[in-house]
N, C-alpha and C. Protein backbone atom coordinates (compact mmCIF):
# COMPACT_ATOMS: atom_id res chain seq x y z
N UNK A 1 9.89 7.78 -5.18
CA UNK A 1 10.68 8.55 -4.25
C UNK A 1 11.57 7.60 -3.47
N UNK A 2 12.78 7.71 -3.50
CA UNK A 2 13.71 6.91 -2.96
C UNK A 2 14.37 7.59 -1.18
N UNK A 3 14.50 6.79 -0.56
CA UNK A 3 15.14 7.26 0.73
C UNK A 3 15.84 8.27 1.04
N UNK A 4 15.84 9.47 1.32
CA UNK A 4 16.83 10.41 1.34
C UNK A 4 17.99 9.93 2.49
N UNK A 5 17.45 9.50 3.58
CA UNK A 5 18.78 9.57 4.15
C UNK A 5 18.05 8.67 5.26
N UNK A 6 19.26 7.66 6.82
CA UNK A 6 18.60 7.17 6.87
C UNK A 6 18.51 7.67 8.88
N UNK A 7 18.33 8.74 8.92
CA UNK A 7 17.93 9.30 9.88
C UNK A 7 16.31 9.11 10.42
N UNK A 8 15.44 8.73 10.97
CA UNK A 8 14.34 8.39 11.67
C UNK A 8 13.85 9.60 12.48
N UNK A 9 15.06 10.02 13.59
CA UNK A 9 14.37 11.64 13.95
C UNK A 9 14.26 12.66 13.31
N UNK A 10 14.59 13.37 12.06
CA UNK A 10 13.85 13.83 11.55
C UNK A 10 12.69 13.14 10.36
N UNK A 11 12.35 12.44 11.00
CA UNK A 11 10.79 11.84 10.09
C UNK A 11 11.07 11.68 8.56
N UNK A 12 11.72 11.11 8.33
CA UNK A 12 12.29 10.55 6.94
C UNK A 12 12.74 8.94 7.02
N UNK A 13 12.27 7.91 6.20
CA UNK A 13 12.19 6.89 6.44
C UNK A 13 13.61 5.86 5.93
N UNK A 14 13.73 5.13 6.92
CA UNK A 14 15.25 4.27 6.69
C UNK A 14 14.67 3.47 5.19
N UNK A 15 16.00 2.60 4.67
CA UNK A 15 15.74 1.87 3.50
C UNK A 15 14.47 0.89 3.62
N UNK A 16 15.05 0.53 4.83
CA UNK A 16 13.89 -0.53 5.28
C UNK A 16 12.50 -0.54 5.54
N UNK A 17 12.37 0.86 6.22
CA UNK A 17 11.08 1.35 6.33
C UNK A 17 9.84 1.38 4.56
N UNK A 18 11.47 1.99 4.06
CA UNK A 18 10.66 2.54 2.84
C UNK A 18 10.40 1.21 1.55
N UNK A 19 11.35 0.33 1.91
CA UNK A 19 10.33 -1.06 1.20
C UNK A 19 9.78 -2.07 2.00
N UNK A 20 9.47 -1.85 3.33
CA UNK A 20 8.63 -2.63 3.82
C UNK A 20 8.90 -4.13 4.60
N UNK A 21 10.53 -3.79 4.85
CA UNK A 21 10.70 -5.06 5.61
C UNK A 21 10.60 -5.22 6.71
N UNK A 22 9.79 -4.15 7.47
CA UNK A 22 9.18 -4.45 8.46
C UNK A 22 7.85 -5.87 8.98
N UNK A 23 7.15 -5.65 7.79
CA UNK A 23 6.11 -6.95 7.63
C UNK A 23 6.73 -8.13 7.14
N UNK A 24 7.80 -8.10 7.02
CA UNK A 24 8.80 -9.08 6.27
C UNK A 24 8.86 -9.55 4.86
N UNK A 25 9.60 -10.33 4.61
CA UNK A 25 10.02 -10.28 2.97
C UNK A 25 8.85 -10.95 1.91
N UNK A 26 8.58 -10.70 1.01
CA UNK A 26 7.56 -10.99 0.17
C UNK A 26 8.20 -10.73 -1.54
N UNK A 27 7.49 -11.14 -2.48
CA UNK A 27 7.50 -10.54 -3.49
C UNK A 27 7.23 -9.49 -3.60
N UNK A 28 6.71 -9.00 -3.38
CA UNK A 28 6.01 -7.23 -3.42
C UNK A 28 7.22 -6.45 -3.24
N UNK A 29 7.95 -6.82 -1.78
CA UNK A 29 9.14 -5.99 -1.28
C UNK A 29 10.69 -6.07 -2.06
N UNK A 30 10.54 -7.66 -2.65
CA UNK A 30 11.73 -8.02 -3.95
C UNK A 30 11.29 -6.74 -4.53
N UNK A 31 10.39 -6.85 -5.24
CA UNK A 31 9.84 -5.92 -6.29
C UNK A 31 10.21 -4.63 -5.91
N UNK A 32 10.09 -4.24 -4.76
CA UNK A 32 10.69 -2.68 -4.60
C UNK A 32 12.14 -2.60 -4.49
N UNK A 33 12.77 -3.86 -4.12
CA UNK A 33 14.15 -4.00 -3.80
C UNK A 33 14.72 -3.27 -5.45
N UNK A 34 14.36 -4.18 -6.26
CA UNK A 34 15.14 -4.43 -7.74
C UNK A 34 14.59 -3.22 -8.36
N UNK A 35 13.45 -2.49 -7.59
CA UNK A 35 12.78 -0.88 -8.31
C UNK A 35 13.81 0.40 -8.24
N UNK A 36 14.06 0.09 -6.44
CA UNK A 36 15.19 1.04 -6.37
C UNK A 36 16.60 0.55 -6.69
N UNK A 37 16.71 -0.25 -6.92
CA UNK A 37 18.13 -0.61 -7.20
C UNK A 37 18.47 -0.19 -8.67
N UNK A 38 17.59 -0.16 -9.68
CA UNK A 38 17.47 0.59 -10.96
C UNK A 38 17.34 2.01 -10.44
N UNK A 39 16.30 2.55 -9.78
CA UNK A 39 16.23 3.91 -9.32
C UNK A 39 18.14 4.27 -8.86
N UNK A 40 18.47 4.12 -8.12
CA UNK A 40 19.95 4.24 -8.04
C UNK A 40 20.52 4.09 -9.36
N UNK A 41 21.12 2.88 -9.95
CA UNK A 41 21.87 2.63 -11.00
C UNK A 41 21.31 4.01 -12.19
N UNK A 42 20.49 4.74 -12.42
CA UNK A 42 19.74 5.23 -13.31
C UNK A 42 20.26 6.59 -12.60
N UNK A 43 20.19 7.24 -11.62
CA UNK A 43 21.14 8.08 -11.06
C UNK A 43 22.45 8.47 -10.97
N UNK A 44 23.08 7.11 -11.54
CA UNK A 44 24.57 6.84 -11.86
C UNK A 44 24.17 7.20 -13.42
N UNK A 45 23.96 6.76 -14.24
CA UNK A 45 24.01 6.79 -15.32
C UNK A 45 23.58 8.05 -16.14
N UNK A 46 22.88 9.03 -15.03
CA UNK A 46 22.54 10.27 -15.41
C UNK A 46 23.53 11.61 -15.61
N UNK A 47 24.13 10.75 -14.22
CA UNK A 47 25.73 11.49 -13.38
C UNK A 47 26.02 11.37 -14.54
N UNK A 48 26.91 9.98 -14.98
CA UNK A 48 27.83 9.77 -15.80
C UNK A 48 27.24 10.94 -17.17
N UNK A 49 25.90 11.27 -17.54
CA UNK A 49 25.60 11.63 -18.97
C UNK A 49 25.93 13.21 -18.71
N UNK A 50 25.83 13.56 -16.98
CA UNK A 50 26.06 15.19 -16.91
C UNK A 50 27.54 15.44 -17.14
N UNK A 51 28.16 14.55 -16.71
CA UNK A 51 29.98 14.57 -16.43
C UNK A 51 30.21 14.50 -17.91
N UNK A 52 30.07 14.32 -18.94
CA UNK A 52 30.16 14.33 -20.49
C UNK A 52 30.25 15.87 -21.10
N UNK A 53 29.70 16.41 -20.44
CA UNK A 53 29.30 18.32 -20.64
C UNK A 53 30.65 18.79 -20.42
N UNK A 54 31.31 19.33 -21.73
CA UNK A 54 32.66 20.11 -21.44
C UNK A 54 32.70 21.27 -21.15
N UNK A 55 31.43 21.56 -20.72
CA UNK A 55 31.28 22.60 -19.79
C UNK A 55 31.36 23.08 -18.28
N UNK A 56 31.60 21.85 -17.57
CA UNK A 56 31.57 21.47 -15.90
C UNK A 56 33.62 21.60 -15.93
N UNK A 57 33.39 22.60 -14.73
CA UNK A 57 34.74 22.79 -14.24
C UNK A 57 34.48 21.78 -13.11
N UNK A 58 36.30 21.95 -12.52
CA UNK A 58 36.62 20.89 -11.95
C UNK A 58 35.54 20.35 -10.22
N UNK A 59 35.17 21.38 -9.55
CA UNK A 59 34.51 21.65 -8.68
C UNK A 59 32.74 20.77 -8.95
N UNK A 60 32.32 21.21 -10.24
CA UNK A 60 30.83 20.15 -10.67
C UNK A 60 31.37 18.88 -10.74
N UNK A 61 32.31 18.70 -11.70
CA UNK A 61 33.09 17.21 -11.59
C UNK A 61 33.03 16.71 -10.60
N UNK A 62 33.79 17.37 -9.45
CA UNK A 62 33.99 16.56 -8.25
C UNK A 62 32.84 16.50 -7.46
N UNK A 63 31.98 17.32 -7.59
CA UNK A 63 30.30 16.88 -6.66
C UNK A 63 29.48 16.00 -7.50
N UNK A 64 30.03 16.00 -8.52
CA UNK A 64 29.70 14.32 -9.19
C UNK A 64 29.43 13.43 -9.08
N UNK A 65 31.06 13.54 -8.83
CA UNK A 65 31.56 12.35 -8.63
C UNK A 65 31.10 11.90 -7.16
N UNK A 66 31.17 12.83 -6.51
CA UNK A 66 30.69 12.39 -5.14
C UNK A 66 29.17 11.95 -5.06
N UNK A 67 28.25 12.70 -5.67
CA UNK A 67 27.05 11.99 -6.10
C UNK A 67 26.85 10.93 -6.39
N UNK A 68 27.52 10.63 -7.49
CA UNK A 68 27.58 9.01 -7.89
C UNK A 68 27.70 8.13 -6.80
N UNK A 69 28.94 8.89 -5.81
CA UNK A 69 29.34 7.53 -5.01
C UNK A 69 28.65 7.63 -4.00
N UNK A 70 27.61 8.51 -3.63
CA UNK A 70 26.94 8.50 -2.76
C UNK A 70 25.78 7.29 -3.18
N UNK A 71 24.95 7.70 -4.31
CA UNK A 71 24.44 6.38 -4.99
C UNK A 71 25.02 4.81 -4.89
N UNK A 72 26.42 5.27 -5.31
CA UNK A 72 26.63 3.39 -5.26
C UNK A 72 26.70 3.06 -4.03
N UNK A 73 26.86 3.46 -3.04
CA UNK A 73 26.65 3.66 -1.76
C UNK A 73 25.68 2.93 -1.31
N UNK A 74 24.19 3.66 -1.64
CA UNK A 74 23.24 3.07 -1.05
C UNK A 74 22.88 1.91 -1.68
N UNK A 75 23.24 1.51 -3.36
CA UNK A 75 23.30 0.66 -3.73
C UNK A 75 23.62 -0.44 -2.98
N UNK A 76 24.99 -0.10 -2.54
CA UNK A 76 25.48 -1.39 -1.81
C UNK A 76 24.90 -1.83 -0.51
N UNK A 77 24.22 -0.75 0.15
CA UNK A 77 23.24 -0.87 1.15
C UNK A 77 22.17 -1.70 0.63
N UNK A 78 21.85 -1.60 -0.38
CA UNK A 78 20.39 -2.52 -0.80
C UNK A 78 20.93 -3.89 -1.09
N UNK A 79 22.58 -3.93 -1.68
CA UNK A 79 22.44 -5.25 -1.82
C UNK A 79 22.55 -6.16 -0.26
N UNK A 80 23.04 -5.35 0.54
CA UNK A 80 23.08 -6.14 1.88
C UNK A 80 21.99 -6.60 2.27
N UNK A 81 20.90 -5.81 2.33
CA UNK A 81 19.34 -5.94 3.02
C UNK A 81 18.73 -6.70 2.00
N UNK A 82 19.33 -7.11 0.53
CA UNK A 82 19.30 -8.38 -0.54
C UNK A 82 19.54 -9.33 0.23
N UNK A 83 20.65 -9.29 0.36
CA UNK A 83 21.33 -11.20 0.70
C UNK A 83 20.52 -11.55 2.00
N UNK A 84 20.38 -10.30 3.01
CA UNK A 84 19.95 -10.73 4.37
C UNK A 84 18.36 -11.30 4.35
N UNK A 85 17.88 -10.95 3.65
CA UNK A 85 16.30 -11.30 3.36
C UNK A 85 15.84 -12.22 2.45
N UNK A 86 16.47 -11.84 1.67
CA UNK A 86 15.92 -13.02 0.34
C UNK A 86 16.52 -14.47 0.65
N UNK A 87 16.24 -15.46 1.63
CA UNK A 87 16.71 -16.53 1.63
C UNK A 87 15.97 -17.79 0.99
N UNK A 88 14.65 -16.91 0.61
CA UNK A 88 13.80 -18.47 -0.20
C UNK A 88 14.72 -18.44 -1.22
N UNK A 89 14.43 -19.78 -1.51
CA UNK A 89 14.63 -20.25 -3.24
C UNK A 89 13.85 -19.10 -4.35
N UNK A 90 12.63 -19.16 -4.07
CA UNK A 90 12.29 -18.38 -4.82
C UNK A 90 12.43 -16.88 -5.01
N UNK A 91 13.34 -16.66 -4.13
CA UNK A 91 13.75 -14.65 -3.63
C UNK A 91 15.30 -14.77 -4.07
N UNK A 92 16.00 -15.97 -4.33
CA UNK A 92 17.21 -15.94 -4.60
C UNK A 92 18.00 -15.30 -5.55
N UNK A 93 17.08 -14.75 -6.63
CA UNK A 93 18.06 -14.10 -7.81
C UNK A 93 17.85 -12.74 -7.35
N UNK A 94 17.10 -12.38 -6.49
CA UNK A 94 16.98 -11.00 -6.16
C UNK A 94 18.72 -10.02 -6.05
N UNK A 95 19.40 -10.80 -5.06
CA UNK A 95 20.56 -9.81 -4.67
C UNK A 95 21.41 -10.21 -6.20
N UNK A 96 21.43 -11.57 -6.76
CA UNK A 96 21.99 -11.26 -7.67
C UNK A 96 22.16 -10.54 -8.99
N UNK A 97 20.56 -10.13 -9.09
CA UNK A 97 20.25 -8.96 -10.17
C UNK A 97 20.75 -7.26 -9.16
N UNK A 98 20.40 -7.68 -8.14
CA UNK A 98 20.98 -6.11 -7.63
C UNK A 98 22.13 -6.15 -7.79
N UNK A 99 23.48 -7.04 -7.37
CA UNK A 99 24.82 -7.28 -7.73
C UNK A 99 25.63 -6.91 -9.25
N UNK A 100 24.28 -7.59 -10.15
CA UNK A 100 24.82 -6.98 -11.48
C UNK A 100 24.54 -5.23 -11.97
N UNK A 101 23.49 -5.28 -11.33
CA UNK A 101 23.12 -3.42 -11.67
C UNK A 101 24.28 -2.99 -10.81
N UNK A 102 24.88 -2.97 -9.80
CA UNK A 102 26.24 -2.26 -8.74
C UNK A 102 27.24 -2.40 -9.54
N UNK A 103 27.89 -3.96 -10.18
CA UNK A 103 28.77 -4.13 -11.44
C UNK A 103 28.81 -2.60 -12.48
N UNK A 104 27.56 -2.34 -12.97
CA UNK A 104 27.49 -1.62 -14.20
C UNK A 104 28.14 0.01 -13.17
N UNK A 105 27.15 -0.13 -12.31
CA UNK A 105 27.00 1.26 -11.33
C UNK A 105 27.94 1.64 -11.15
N UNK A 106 28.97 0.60 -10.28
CA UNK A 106 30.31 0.83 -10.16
C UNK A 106 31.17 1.27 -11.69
N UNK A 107 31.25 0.89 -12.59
CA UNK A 107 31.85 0.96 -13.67
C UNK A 107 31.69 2.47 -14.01
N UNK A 108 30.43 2.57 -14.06
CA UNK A 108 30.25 4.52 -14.98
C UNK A 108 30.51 5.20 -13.34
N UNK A 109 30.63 5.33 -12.03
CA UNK A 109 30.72 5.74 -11.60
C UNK A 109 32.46 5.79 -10.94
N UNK A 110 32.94 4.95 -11.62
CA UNK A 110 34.31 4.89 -11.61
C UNK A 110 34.60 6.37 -12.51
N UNK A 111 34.00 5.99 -13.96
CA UNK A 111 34.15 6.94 -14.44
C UNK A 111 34.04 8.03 -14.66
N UNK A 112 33.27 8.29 -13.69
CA UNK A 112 32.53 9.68 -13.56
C UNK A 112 34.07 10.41 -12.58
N UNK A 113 34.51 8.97 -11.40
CA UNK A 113 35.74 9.64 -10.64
C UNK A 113 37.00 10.42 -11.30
N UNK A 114 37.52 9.20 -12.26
CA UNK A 114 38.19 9.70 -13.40
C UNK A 114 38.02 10.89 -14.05
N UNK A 115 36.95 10.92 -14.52
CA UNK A 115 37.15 12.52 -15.33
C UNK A 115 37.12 13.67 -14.05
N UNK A 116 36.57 13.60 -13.06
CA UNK A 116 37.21 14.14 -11.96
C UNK A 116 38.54 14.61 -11.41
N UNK A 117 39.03 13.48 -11.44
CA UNK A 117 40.40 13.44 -10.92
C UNK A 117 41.26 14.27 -12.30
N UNK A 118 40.73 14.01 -13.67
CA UNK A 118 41.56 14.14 -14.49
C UNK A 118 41.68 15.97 -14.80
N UNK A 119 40.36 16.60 -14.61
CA UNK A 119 40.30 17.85 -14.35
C UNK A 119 40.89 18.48 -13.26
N UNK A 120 40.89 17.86 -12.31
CA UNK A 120 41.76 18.38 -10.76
C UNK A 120 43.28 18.54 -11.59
N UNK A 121 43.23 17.31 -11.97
CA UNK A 121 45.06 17.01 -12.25
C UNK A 121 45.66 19.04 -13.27
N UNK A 122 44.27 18.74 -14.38
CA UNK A 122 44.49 19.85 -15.63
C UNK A 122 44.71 21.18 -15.02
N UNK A 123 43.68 21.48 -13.84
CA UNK A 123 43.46 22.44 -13.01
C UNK A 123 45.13 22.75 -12.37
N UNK A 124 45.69 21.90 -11.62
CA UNK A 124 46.78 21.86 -11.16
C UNK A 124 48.13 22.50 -12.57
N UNK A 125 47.78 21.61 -13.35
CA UNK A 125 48.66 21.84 -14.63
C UNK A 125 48.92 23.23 -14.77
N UNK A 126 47.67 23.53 -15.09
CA UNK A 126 46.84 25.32 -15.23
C UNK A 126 47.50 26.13 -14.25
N UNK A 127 47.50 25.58 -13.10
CA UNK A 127 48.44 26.52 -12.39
C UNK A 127 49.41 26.80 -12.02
N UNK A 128 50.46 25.79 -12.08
CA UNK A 128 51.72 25.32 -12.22
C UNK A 128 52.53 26.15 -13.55
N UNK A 129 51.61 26.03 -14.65
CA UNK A 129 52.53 26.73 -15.99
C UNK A 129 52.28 28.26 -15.55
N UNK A 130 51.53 28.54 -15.00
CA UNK A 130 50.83 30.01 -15.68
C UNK A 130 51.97 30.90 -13.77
């Protein structure tokens, strides 16, 4: 179960809460870092497999797409609370494996925008001729 959001008064736990950098950084908490950071990227990549369906008008497209980028989003939230924590030597490849999963993330979630945008555009077309 990944963070829904990072509100505290209603009793739902920040990023931080929810891997534990409260007791401070450890392997254990890497380990959840690089868990959800796949948990995200794997959310992107699901997006991207629903946005493939030539069945989604322009409106699913675009809550998609916004999905996605809500994901890479927090992605990029994890890689921050990466760099800020992981300062051993031995915690060091941490943000940079999260960095490369955001690379990929970003990429299909680019594309997820694109076919977005490209249906808005058709939509427009659609109404313009007719």
């Amino acid at each position: 179960m990944k963070p829904l959001t990072f509100d505290t008064h209603l009793g739902r736990l920040t990023m931080e809460q929810y891997l534990g950098l409260a007791e401070g950084m450890s392997p254990k908490v890497a380990g959840r870092m690089l868990t959800l950071a796949a948990d995200y990227a794997n959310d992107i990549v699901g997006l991207h497999g629903d946005c493939l369906d030539p069945r989604h008008d322009r409106a699913t497209l675009a809550h998609l797409g916004r999905a996605a980028t809500r994901a890479e989003t927090r992605l990029a939230q994890l890689l921050v609370l990466a760099a800020q924590h992981c300062g051993e030597p031995t915690l060091a490849d941490i943000p940079r494996a999260i960095r490369s999963t955001m690379k990929t993330a970003g990429h299909l979630r680019s594309a997820i925008c694109l076919m977005a945008i490209d249906a808005e555009q058709r939509g427009r077309d659609d109404r313009i001729a007719a």
